[in-house]
PDB file of N, CA and C in Angstrom:
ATOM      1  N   UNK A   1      21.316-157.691-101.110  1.00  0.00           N
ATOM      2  CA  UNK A   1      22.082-158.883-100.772  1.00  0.00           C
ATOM      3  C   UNK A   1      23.482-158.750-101.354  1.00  0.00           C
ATOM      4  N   UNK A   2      24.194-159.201-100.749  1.00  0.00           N
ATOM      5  CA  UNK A   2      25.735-158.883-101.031  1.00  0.00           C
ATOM      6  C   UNK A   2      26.110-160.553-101.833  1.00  0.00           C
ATOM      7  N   UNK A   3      27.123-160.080-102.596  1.00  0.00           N
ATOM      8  CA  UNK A   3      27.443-161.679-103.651  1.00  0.00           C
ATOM      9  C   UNK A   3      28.230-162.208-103.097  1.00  0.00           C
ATOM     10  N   UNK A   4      28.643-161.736-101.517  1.00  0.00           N
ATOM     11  CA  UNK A   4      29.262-163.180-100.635  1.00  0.00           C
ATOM     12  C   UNK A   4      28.530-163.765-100.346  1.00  0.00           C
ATOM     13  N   UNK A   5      27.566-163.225 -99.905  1.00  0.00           N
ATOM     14  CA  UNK A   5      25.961-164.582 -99.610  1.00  0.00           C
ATOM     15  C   UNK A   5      25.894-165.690-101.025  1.00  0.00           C
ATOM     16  N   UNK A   6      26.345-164.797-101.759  1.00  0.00           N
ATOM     17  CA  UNK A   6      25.933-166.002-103.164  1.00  0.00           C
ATOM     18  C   UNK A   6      26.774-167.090-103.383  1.00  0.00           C
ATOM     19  N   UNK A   7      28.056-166.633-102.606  1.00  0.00           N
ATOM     20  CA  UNK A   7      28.905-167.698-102.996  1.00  0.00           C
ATOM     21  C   UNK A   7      28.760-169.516-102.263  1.00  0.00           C
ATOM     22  N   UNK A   8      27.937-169.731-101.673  1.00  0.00           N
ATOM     23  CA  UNK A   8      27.511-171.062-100.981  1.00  0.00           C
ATOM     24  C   UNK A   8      27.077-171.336-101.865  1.00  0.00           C
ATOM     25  N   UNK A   9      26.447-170.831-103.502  1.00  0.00           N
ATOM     26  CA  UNK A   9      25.739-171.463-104.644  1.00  0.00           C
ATOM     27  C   UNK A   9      26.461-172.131-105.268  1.00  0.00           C
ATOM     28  N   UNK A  10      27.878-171.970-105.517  1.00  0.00           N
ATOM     29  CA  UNK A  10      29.047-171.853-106.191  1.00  0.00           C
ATOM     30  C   UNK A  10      29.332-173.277-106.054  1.00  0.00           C
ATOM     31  N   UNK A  11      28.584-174.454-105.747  1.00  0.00           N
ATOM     32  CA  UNK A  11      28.679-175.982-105.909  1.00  0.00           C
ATOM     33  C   UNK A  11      29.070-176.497-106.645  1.00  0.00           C
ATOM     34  N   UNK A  12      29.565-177.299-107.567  1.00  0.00           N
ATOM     35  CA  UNK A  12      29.615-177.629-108.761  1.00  0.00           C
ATOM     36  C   UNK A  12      29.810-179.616-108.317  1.00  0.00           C
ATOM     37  N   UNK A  13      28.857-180.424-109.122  1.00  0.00           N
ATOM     38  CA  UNK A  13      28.837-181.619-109.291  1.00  0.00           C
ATOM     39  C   UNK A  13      30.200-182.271-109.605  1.00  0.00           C
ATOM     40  N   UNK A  14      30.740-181.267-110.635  1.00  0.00           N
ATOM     41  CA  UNK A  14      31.926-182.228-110.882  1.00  0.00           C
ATOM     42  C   UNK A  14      33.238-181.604-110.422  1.00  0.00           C
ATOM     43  N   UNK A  15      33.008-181.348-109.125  1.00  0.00           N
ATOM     44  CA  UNK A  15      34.150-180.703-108.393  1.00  0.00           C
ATOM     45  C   UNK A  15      34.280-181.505-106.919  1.00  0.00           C
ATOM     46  N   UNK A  16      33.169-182.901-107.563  1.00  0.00           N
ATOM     47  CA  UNK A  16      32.933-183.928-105.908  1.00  0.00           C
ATOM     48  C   UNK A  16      34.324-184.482-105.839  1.00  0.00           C
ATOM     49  N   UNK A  17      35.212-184.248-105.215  1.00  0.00           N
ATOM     50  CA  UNK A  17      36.628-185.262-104.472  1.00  0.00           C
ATOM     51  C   UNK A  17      36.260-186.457-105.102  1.00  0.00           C
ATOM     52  N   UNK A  18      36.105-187.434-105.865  1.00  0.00           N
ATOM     53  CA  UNK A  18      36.104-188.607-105.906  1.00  0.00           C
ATOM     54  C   UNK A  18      36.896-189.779-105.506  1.00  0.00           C
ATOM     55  N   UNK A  19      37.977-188.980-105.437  1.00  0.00           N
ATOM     56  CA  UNK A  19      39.374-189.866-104.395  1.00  0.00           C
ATOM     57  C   UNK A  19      39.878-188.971-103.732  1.00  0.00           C
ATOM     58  N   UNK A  20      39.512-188.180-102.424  1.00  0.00           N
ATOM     59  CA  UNK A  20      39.959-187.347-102.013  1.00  0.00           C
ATOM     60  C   UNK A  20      39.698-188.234-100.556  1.00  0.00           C
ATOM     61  N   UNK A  21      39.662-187.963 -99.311  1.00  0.00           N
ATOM     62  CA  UNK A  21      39.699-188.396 -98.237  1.00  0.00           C
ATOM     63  C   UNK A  21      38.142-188.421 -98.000  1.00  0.00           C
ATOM     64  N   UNK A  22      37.833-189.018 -96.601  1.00  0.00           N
ATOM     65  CA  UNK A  22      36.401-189.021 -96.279  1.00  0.00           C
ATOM     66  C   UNK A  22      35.827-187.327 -95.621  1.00  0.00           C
ATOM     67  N   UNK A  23      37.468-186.816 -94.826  1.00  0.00           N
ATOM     68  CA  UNK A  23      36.660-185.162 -94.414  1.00  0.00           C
ATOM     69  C   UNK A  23      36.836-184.883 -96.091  1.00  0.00           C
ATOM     70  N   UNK A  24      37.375-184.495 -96.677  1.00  0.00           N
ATOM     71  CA  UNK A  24      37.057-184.133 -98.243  1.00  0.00           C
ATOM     72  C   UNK A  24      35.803-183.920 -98.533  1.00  0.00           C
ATOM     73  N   UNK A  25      35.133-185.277 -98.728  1.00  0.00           N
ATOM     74  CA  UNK A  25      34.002-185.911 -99.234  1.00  0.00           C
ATOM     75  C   UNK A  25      32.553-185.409 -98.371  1.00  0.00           C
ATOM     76  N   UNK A  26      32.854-185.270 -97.161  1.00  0.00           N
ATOM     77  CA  UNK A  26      31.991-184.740 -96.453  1.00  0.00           C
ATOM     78  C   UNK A  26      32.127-183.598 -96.016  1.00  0.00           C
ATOM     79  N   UNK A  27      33.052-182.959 -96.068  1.00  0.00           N
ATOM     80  CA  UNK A  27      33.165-181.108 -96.472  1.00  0.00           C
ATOM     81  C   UNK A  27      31.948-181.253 -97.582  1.00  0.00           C
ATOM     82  N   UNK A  28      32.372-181.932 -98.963  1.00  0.00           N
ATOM     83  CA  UNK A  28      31.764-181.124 -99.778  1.00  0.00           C
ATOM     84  C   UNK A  28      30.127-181.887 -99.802  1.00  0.00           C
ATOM     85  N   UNK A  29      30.334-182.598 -99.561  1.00  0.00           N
ATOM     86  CA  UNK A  29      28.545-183.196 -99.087  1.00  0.00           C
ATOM     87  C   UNK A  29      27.513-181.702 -98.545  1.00  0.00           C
ATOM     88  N   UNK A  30      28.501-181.442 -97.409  1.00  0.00           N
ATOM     89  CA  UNK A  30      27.669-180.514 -96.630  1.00  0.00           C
ATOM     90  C   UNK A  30      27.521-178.999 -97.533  1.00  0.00           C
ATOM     91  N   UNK A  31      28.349-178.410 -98.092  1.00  0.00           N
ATOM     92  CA  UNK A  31      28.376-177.641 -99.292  1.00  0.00           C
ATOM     93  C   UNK A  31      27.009-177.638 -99.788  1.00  0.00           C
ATOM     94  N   UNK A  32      26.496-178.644-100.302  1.00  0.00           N
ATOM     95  CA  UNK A  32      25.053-179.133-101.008  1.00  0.00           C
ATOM     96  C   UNK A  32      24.030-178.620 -99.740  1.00  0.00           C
ATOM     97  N   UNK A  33      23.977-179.462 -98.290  1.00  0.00           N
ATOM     98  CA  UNK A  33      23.164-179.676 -97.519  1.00  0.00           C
ATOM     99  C   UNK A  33      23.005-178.380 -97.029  1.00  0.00           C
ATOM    100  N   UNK A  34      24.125-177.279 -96.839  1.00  0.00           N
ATOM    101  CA  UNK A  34      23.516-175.875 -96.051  1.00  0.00           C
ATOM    102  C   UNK A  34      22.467-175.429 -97.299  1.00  0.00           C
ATOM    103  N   UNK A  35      22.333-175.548 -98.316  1.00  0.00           N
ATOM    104  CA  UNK A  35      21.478-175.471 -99.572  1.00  0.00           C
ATOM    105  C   UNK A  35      19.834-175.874 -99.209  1.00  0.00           C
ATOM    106  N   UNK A  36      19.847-176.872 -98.985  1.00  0.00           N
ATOM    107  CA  UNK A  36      18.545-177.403 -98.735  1.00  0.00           C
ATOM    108  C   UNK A  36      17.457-176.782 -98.320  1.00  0.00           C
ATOM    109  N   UNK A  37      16.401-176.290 -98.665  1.00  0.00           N
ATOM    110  CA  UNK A  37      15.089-175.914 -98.129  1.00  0.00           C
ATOM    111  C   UNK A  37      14.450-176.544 -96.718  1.00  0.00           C
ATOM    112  N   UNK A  38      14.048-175.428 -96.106  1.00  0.00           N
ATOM    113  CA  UNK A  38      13.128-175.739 -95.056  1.00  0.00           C
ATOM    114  C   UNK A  38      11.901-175.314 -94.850  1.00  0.00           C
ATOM    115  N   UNK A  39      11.655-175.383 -93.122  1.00  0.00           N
ATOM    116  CA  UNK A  39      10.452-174.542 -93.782  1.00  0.00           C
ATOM    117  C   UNK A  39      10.442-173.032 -93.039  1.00  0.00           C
ATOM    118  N   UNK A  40      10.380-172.119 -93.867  1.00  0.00           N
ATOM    119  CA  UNK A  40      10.525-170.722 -93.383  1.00  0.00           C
ATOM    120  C   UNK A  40      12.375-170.800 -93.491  1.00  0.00           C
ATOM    121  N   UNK A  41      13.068-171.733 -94.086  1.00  0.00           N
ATOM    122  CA  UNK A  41      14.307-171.516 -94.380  1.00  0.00           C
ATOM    123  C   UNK A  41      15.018-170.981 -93.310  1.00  0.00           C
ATOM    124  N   UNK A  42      14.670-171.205 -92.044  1.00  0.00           N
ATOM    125  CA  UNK A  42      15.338-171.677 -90.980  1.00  0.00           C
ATOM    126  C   UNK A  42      16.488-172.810 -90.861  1.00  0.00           C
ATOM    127  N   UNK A  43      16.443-173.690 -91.277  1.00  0.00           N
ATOM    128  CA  UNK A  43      17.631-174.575 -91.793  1.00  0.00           C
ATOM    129  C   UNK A  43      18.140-174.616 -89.993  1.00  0.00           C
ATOM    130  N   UNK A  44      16.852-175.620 -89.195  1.00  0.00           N
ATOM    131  CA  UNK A  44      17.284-176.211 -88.014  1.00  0.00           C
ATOM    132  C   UNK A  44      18.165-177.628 -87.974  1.00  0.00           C
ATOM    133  N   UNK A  45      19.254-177.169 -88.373  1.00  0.00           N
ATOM    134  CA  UNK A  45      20.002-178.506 -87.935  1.00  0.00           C
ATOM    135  C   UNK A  45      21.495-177.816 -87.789  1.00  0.00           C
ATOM    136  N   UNK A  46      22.623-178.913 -87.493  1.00  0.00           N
ATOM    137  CA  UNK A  46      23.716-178.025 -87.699  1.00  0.00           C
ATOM    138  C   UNK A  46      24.876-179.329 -88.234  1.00  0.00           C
ATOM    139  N   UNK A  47      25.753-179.460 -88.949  1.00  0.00           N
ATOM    140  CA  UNK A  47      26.965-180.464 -89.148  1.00  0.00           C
ATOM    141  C   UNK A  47      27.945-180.604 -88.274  1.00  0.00           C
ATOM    142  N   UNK A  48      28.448-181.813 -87.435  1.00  0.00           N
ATOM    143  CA  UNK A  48      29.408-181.848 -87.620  1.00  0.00           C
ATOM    144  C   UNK A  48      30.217-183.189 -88.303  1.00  0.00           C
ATOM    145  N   UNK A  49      31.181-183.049 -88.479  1.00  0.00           N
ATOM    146  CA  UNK A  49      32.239-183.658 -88.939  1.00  0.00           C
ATOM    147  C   UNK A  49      33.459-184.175 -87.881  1.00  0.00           C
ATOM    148  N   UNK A  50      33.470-185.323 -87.590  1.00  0.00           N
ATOM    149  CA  UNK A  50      34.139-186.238 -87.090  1.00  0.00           C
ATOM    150  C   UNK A  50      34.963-187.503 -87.325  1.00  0.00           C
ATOM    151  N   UNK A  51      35.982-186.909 -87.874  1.00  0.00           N
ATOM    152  CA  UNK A  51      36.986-188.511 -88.123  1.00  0.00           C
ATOM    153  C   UNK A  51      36.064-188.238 -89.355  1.00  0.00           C
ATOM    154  N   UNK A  52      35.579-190.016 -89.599  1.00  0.00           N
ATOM    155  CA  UNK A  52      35.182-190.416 -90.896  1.00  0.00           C
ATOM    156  C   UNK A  52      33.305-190.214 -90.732  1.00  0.00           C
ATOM    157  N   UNK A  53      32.938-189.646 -89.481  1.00  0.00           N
ATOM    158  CA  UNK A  53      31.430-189.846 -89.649  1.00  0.00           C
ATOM    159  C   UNK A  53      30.986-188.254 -89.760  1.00  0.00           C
ATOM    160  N   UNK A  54      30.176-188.052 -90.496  1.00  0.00           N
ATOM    161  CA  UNK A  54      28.856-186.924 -91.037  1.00  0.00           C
ATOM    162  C   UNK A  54      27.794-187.071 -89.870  1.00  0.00           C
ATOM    163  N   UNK A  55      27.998-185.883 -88.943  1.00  0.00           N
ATOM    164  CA  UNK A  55      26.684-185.978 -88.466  1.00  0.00           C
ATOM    165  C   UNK A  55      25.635-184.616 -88.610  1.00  0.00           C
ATOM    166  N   UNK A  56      24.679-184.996 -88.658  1.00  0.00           N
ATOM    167  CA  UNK A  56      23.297-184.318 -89.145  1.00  0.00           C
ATOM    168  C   UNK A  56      22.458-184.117 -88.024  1.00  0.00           C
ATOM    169  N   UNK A  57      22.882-182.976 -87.417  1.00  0.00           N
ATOM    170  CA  UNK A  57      21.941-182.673 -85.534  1.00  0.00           C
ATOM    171  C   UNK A  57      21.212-181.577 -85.373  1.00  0.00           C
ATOM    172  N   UNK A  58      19.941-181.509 -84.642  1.00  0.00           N
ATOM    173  CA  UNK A  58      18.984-180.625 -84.852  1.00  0.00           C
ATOM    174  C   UNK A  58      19.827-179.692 -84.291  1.00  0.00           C
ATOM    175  N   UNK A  59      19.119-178.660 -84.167  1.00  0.00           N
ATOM    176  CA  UNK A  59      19.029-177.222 -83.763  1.00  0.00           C
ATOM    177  C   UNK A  59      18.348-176.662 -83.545  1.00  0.00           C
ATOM    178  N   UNK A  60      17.856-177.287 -82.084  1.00  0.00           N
ATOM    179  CA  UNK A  60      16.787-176.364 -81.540  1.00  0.00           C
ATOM    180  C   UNK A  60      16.481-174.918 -81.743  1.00  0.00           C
ATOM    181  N   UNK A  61      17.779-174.383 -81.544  1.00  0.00           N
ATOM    182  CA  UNK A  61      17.670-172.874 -81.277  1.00  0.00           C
ATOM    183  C   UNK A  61      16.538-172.530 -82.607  1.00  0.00           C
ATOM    184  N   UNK A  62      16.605-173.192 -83.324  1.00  0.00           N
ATOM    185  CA  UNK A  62      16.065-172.710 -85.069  1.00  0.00           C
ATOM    186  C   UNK A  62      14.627-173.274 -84.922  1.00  0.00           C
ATOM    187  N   UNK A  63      14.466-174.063 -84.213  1.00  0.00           N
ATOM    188  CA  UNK A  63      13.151-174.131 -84.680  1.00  0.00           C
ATOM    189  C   UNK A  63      11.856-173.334 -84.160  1.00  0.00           C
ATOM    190  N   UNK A  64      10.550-173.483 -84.769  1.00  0.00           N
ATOM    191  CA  UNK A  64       9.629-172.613 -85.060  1.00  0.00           C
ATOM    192  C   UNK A  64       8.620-173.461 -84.095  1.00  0.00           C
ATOM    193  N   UNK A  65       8.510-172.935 -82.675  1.00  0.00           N
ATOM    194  CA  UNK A  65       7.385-173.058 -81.821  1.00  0.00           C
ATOM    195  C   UNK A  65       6.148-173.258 -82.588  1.00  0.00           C
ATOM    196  N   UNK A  66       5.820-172.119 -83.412  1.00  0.00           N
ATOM    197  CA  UNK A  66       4.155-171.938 -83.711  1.00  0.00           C
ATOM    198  C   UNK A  66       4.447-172.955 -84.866  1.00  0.00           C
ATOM    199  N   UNK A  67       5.027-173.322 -85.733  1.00  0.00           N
ATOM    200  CA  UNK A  67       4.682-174.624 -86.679  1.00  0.00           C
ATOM    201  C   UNK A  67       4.631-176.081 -85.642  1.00  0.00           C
ATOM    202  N   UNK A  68       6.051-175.947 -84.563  1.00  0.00           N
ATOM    203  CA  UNK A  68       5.634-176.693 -84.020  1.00  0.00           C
ATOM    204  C   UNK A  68       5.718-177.085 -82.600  1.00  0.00           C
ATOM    205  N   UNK A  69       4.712-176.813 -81.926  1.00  0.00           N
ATOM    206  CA  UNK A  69       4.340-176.253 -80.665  1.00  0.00           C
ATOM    207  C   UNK A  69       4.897-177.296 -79.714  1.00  0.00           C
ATOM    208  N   UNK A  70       5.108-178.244 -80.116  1.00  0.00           N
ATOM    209  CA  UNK A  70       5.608-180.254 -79.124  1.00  0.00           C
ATOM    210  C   UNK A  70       6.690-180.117 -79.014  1.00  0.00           C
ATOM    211  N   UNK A  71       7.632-179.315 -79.825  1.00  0.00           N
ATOM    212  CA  UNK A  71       8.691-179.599 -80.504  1.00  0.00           C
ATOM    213  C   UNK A  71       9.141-181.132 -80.737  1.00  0.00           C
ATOM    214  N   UNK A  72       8.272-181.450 -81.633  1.00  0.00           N
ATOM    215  CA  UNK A  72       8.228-182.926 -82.060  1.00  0.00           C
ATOM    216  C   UNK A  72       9.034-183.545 -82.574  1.00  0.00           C
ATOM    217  N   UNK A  73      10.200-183.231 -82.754  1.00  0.00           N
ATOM    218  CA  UNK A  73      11.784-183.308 -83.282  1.00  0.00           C
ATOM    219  C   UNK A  73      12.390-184.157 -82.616  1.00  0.00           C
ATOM    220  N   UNK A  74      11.989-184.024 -81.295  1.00  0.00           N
ATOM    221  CA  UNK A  74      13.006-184.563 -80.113  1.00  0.00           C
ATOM    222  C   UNK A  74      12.551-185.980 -79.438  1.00  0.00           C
ATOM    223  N   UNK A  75      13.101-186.781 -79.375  1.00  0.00           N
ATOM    224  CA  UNK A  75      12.718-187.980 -78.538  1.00  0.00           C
ATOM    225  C   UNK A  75      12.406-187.907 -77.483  1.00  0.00           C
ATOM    226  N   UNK A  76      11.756-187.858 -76.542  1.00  0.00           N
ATOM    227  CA  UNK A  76      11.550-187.947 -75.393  1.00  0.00           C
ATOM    228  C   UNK A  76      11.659-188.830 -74.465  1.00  0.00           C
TER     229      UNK A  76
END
């Protein structure tokens, strides 16, 4: 593994914008969230960032048929 992969670890709590703008704030939100565990660490979702709203949207392409065969994710 190469230590550019490592650098997404490189988070730090007290490096949160606290008065910085809302993309600021949600840049570094998402920083944390590509972090997050899944399952088989597929990490099906994707960000975007709009104006002042965070959005949090699946990603099909990522997900795992055999865990889940409905793809039960999706509204129908």
């Amino acid at each position: 593994m190469s230590f550019a992969n490592l650098a997404a670890w490189n988070v730090k709590a007290s490096e949160f914008p606290a008065t910085g703008t809302t993309l600021e704030k949600a840049r570094y939100a998402v920083r944390y969230a590509i972090l997050a565990p899944s399952s088989h660490n597929t990490q099906p979702w994707h960000f975007i960032i709009n104006g002042d709203e965070l959005l949090v949207c699946a990603d099909r392409t990522r997900s795992l048929p055999n865990i889940d065969p409905f793809d039960s994710g999706i509204d129908h």
